[in-house]
Protein backbone atom coordinates (compact mmCIF):
# COMPACT_ATOMS: atom_id res chain seq x y z
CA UNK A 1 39.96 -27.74 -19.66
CA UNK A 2 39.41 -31.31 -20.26
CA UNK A 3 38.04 -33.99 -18.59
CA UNK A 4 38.84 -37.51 -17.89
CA UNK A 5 39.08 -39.57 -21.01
CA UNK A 6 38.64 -36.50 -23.39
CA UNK A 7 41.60 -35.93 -25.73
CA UNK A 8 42.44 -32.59 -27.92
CA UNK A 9 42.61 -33.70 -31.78
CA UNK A 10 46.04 -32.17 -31.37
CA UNK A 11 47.61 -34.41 -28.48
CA UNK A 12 48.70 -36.81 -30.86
CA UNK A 13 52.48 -38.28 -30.34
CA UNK A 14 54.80 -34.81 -30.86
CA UNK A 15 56.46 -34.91 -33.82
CA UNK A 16 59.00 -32.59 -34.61
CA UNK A 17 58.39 -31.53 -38.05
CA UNK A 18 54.81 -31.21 -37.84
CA UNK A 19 53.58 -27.39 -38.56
CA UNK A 20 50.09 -26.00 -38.13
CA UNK A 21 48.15 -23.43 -39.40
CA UNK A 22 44.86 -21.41 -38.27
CA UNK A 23 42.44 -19.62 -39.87
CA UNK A 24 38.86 -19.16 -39.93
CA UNK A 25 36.15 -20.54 -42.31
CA UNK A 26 33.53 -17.71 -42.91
CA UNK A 27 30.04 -18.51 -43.45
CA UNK A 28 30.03 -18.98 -46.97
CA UNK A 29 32.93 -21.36 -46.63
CA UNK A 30 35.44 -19.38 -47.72
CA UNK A 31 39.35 -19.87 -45.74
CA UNK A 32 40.87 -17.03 -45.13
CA UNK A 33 44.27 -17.86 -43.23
CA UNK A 34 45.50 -16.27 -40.01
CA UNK A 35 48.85 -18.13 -39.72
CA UNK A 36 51.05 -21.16 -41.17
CA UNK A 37 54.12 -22.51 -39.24
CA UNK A 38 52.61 -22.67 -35.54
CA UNK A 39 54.15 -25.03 -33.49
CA UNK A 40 50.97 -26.74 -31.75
CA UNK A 41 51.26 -25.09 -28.56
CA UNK A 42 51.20 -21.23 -30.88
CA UNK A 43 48.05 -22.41 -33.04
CA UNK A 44 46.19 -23.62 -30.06
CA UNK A 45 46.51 -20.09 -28.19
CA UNK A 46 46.05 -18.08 -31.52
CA UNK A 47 43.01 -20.27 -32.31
CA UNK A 48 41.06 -19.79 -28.88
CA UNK A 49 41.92 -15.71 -28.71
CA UNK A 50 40.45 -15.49 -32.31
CA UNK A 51 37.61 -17.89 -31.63
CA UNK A 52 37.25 -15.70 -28.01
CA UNK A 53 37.08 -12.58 -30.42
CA UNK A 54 34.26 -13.69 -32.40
CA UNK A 55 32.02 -15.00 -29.87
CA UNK A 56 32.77 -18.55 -31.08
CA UNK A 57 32.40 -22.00 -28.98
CA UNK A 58 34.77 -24.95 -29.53
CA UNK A 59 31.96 -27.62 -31.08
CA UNK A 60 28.77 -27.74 -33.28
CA UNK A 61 26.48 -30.76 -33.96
CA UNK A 62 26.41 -31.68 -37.01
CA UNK A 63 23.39 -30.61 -38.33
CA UNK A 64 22.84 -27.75 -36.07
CA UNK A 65 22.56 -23.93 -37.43
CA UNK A 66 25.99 -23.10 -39.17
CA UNK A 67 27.71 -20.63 -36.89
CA UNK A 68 29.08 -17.44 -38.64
CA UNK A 69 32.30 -18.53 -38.46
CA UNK A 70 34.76 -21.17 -37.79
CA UNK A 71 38.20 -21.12 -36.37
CA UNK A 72 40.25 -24.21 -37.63
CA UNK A 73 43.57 -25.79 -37.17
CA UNK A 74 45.07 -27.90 -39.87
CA UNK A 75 48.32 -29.68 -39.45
CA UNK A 76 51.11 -30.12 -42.26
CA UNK A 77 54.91 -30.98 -42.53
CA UNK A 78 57.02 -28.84 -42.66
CA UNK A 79 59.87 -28.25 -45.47
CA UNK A 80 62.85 -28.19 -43.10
């Protein structure tokens, strides 16, 4: 849940051809994809029950001990 003047990197203005896709950054860096062509409200739930699965919280300081893994969402436009 959020709180006051915090905002999700992902409540930018709606657009309508604007896909996302999750997957999870391993700790050696490598991507290995989960999904492509989310809407935002489908990446956001398939991002928290994967980062749920693994133990994982939402943020890490920079800096800080690199966590095992990392669930990400990137955004893209869609062909269509």
């Amino acid at each position: 849940m959020q709180s006051g003047g915090e905002r999700s990197v992902l409540d930018s203005k709606s657009h309508k051809d604007v896909v996302y896709a999750v997957g999870v950054f391993d700790h050696t860096s490598n991507w290995r994809p989960l999904a492509a062509g989310l809407d935002r409200d489908a990446a956001l739930a398939l991002a928290r029950v994967e980062a749920a699965q693994r133990g994982l919280g939402r943020m890490f300081l920079t800096g800080s001990e690199a966590p095992r893994d990392v669930v990400a969402i990137t955004q893209s436009v869609s062909d269509g």
